[in-house]
N, C-alpha and C. Protein backbone atom coordinates (compact mmCIF):
# COMPACT_ATOMS: atom_id res chain seq x y z
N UNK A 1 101.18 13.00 294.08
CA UNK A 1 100.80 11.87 293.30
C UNK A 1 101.91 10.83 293.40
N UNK A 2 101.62 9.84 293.25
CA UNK A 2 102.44 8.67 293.78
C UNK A 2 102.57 8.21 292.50
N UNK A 3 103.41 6.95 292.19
CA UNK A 3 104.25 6.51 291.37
C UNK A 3 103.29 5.05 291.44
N UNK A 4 102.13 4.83 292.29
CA UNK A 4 100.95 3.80 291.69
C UNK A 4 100.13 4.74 291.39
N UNK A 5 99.88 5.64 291.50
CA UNK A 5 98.51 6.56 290.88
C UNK A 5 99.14 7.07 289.59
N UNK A 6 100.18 7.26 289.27
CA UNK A 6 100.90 7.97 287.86
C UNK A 6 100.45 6.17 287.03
N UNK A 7 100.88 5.45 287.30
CA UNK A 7 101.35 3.96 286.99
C UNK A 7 99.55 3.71 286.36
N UNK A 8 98.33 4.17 287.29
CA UNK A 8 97.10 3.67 287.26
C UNK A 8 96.68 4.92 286.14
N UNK A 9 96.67 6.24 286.13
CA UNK A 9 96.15 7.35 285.23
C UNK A 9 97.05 6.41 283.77
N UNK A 10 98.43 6.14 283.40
CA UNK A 10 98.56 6.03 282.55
C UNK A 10 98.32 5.19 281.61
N UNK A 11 98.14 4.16 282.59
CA UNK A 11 97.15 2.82 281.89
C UNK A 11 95.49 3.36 282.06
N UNK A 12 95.02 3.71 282.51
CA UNK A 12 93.62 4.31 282.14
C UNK A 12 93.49 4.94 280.65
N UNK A 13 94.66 5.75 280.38
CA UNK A 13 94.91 6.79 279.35
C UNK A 13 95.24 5.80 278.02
N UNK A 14 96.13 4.83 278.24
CA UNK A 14 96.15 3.80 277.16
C UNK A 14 95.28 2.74 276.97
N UNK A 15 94.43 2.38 277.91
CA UNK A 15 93.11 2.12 277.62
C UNK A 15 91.62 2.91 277.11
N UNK A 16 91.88 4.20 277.23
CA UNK A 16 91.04 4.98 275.93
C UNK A 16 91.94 5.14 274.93
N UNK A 17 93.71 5.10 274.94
CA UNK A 17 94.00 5.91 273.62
C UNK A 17 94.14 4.52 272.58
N UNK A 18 94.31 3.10 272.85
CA UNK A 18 94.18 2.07 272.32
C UNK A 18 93.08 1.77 270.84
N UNK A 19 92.52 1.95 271.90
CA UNK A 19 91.04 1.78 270.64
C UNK A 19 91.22 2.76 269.82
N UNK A 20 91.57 3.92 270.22
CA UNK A 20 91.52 5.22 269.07
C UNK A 20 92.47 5.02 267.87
N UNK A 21 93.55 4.63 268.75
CA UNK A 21 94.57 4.58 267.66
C UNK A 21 94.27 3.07 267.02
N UNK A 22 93.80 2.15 267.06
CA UNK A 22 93.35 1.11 266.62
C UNK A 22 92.29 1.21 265.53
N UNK A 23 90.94 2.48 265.79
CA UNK A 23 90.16 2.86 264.86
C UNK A 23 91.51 3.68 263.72
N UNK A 24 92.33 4.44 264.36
CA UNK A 24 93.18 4.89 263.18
C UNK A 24 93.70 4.09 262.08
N UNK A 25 94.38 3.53 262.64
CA UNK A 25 94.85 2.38 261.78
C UNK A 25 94.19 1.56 261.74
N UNK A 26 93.16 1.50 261.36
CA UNK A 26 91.93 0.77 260.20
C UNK A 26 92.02 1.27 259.48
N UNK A 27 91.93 2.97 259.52
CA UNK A 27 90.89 3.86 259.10
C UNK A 27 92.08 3.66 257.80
N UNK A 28 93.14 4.10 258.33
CA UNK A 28 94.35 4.68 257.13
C UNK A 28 94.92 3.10 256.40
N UNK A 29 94.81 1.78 257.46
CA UNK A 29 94.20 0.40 256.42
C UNK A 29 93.41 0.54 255.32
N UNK A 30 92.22 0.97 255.58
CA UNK A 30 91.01 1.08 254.48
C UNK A 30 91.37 1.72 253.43
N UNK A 31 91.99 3.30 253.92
CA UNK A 31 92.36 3.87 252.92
C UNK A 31 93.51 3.00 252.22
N UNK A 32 94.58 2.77 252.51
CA UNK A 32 96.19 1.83 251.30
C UNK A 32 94.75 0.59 250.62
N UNK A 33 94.19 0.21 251.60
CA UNK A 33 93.64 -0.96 250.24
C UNK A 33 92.66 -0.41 249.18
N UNK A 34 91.85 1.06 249.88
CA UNK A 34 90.86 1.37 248.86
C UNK A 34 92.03 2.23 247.46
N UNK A 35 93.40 2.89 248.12
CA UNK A 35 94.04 3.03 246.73
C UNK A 35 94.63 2.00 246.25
N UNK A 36 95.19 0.86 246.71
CA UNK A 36 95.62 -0.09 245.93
C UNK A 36 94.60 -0.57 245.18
N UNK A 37 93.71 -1.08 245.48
CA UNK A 37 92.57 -1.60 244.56
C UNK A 37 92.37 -0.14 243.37
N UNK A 38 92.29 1.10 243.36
CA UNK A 38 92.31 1.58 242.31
C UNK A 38 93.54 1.68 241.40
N UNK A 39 94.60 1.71 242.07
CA UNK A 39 95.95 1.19 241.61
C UNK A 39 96.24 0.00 241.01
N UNK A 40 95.13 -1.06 240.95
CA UNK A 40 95.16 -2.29 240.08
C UNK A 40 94.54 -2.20 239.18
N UNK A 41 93.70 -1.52 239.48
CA UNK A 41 92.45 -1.41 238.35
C UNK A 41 93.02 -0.77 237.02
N UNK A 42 93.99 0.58 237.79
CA UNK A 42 94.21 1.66 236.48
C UNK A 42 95.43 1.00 236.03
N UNK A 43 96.34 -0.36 236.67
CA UNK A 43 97.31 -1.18 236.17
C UNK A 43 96.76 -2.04 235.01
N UNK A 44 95.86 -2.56 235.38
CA UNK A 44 94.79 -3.39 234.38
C UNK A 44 94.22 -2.68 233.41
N UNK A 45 93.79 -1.66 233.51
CA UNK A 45 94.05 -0.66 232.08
C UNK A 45 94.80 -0.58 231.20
N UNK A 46 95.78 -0.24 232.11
CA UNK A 46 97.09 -0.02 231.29
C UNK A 46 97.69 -1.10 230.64
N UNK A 47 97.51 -2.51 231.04
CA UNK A 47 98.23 -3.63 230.29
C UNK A 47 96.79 -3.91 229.23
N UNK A 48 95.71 -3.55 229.36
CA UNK A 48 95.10 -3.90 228.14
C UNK A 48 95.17 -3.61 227.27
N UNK A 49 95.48 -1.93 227.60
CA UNK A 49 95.87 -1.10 226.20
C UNK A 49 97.25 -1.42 225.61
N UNK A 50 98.20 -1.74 226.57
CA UNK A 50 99.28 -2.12 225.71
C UNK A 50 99.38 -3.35 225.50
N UNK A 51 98.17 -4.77 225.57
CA UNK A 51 98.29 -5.64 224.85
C UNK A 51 97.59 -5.02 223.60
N UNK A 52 96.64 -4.31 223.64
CA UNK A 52 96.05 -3.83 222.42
C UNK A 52 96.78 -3.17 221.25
N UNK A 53 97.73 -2.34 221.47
CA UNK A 53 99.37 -1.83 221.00
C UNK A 53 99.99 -2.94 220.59
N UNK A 54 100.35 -3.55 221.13
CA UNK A 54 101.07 -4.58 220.77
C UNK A 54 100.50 -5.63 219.73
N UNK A 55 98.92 -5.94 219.55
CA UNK A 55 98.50 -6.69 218.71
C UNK A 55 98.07 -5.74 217.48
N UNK A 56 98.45 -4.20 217.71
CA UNK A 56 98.37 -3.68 216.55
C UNK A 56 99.32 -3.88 215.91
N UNK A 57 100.39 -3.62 216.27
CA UNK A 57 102.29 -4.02 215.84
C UNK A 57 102.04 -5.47 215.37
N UNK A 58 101.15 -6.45 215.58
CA UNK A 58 101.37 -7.58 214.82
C UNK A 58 101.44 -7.90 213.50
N UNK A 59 100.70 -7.05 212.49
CA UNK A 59 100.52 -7.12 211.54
C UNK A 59 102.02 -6.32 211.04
N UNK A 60 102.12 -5.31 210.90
CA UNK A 60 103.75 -4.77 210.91
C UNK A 60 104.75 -5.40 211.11
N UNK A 61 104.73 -5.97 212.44
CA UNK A 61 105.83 -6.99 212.45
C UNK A 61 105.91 -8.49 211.77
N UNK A 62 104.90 -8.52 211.34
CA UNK A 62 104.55 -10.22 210.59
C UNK A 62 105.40 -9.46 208.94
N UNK A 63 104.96 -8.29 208.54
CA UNK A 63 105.74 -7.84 207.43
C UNK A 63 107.15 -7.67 207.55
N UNK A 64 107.60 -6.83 208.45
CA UNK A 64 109.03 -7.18 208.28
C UNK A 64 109.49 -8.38 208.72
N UNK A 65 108.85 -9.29 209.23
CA UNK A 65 109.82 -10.44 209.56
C UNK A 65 109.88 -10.96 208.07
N UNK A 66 108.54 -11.29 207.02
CA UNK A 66 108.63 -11.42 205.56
C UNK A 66 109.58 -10.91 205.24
N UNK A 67 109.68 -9.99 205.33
CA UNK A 67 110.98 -9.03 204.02
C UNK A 67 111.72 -9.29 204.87
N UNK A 68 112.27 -9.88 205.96
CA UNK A 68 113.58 -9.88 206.29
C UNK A 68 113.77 -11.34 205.26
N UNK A 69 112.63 -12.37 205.41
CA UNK A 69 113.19 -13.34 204.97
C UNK A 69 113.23 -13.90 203.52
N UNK A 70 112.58 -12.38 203.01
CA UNK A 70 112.97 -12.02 201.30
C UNK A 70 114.14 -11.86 200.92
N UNK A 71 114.39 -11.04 202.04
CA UNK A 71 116.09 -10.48 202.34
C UNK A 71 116.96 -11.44 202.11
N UNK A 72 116.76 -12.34 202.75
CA UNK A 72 117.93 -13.74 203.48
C UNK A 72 117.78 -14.68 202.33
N UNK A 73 116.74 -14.71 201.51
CA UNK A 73 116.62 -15.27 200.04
C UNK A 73 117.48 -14.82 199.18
N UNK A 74 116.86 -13.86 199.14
CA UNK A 74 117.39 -12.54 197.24
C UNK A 74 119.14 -12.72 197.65
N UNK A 75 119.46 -12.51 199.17
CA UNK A 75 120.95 -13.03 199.33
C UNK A 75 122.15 -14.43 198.93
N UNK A 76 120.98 -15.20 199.46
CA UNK A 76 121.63 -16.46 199.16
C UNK A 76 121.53 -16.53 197.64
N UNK A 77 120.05 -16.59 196.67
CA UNK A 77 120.40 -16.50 195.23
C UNK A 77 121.49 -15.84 194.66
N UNK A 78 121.42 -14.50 195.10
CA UNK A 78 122.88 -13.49 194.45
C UNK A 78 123.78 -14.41 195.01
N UNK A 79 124.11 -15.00 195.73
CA UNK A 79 125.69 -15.55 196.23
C UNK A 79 125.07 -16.72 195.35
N UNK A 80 124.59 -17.54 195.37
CA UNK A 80 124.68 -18.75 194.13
C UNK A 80 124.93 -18.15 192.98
N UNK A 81 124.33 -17.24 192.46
CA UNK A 81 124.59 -16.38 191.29
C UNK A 81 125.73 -16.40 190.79
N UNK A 82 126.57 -15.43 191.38
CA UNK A 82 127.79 -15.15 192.38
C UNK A 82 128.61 -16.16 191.52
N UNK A 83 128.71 -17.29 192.66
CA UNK A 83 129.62 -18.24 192.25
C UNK A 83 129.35 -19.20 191.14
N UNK A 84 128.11 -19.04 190.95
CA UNK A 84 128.05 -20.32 189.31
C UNK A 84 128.54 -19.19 188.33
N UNK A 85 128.36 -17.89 188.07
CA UNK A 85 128.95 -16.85 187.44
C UNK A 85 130.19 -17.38 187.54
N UNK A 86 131.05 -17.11 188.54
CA UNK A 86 132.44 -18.06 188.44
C UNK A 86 133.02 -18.50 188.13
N UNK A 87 132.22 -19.63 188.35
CA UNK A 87 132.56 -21.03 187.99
C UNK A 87 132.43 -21.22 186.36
N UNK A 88 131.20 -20.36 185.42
CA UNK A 88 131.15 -20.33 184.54
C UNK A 88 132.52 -19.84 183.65
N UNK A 89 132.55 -18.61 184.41
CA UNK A 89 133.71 -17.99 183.72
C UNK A 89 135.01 -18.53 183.46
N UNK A 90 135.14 -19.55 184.63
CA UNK A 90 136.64 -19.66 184.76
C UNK A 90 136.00 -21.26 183.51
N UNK A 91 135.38 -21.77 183.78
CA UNK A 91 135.57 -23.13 182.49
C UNK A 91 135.61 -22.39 181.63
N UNK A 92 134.86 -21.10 181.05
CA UNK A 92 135.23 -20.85 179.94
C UNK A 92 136.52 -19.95 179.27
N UNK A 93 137.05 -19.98 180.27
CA UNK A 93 138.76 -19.47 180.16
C UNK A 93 139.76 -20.67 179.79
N UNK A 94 138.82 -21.75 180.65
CA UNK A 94 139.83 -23.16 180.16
C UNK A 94 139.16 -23.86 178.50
N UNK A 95 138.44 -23.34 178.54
CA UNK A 95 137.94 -23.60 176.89
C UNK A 95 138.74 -22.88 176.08
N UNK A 96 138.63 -21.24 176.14
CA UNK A 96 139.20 -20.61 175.49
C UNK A 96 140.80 -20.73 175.32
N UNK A 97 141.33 -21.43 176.41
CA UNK A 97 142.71 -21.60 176.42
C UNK A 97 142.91 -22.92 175.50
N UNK A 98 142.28 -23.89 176.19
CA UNK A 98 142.20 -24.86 175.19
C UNK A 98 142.28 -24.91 174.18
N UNK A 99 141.25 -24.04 173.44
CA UNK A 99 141.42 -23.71 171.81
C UNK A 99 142.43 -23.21 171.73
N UNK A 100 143.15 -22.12 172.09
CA UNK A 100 144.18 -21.61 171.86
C UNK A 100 145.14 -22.02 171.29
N UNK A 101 145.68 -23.26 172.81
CA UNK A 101 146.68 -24.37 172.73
C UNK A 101 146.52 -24.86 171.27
N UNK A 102 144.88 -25.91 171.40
CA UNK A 102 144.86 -26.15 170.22
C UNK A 102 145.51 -25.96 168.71
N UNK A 103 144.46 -24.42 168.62
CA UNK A 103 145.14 -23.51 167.64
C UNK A 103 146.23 -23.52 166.72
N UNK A 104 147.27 -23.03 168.15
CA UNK A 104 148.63 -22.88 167.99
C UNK A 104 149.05 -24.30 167.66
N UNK A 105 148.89 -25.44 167.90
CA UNK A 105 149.46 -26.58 167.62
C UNK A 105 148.85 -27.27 166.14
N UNK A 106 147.67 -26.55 165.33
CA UNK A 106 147.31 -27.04 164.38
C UNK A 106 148.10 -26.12 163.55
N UNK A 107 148.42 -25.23 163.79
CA UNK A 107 149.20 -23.91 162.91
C UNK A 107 150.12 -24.03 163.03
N UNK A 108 151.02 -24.93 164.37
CA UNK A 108 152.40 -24.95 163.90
C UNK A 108 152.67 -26.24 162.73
N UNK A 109 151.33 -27.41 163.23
CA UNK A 109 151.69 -28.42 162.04
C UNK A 109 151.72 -27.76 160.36
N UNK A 110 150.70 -27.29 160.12
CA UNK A 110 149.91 -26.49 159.24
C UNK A 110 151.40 -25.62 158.40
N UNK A 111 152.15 -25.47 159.71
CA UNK A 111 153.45 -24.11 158.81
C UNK A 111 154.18 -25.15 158.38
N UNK A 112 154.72 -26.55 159.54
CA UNK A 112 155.12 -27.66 158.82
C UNK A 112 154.96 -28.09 158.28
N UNK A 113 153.87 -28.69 158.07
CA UNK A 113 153.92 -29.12 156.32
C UNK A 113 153.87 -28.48 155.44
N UNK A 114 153.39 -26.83 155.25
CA UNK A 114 153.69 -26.16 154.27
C UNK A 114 155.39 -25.95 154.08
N UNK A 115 156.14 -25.99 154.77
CA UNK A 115 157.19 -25.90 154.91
C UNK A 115 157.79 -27.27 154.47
N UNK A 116 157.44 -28.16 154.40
CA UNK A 116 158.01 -29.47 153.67
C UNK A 116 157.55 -29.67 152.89
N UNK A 117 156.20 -29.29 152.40
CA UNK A 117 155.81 -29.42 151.00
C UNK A 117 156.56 -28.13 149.46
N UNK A 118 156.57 -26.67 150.76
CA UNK A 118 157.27 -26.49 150.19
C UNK A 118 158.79 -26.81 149.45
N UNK A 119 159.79 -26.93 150.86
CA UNK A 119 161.08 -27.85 150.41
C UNK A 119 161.15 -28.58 149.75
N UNK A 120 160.14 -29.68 148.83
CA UNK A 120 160.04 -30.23 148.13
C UNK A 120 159.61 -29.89 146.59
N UNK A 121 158.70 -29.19 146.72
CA UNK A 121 158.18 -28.39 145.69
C UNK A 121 159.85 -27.71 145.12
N UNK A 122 160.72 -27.01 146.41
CA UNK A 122 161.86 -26.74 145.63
C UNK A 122 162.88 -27.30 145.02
N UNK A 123 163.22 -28.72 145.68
CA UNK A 123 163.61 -29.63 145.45
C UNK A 123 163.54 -30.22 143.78
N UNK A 124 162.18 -30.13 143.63
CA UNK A 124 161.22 -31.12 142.72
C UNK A 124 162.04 -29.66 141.59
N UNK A 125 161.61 -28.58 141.83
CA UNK A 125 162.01 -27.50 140.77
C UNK A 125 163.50 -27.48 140.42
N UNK A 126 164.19 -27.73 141.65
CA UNK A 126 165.82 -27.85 140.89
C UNK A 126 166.19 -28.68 140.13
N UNK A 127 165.49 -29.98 140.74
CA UNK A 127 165.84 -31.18 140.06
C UNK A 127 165.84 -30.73 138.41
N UNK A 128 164.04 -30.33 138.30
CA UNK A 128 163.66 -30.17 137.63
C UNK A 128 164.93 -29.31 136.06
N UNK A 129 165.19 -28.17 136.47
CA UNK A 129 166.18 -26.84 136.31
C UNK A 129 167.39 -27.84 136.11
N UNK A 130 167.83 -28.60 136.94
CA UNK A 130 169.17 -29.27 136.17
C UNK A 130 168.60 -29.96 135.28
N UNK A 131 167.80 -31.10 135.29
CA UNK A 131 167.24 -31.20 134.20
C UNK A 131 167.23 -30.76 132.89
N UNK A 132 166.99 -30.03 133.27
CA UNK A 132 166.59 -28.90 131.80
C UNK A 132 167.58 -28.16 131.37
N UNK A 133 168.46 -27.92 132.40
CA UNK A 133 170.10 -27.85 131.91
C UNK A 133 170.42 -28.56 131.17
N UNK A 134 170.85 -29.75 131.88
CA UNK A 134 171.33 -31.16 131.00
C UNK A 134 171.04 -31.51 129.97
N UNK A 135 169.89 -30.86 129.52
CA UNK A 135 169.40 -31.47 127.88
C UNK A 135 169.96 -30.51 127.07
């Protein structure tokens, strides 16, 4: 056999095995698209049900986002609370001091003049006492 008759059988041979393998790979084409197409389908399932999941969680999540922002309320009141409490307290420490001051400064007049009315009152009595000597 010669090296044009090897050259002619093998192209004969790839001219029947062409087509074959050409029907193959259709064949196993047909098949990747006939599973991809069920592979979309059962993908498309699957995202319906978990949009469906997910719009169940809506109602749940619409509640806690509420109570979070009950939360973020009842907080800020207690901290106003908080500090007007404070603020209350401390004016009324400066009241209470105030009076205090006060107080003490009406009570020290208060001892003073009892204290000079007294001195006088003793005064008025000695006088008085020599007085009453003298006669």
């Amino acid at each position: 056999m010669s090296l044009d008759q090897l050259m002619q059988a093998v192209s004969q041979f790839a001219s029947w095995l062409l087509p074959v393998a050409g029907v193959a790979v259709l064949v196993y084409l047909v098949l990747f698209l006939k599973t991809l197409i069920e592979t979309l389908k059962d993908l498309s399932l699957t995202l319906l049900t978990a949009q469906n999941e997910i719009e169940k969680l809506d109602g749940p999540l619409q509640t806690l986002d509420d109570l979070s922002k009950t939360v973020d309320e009842v907080h800020a009141a207690m901290k106003q609370m908080a500090s007007s409490a404070a603020k209350s307290a401390q004016e009324g420490m400066e009241h209470v001091k105030e009076w205090f001051s006060r107080s003490k400064e009406e009570t020290q007049d208060a001892v003073e003049e009892i204290r000079v009315k007294t001195d006088e009152a003793v005064a008025a009595a000695a006088a008085s006492a020599e007085e009453a000597m003298e006669e």
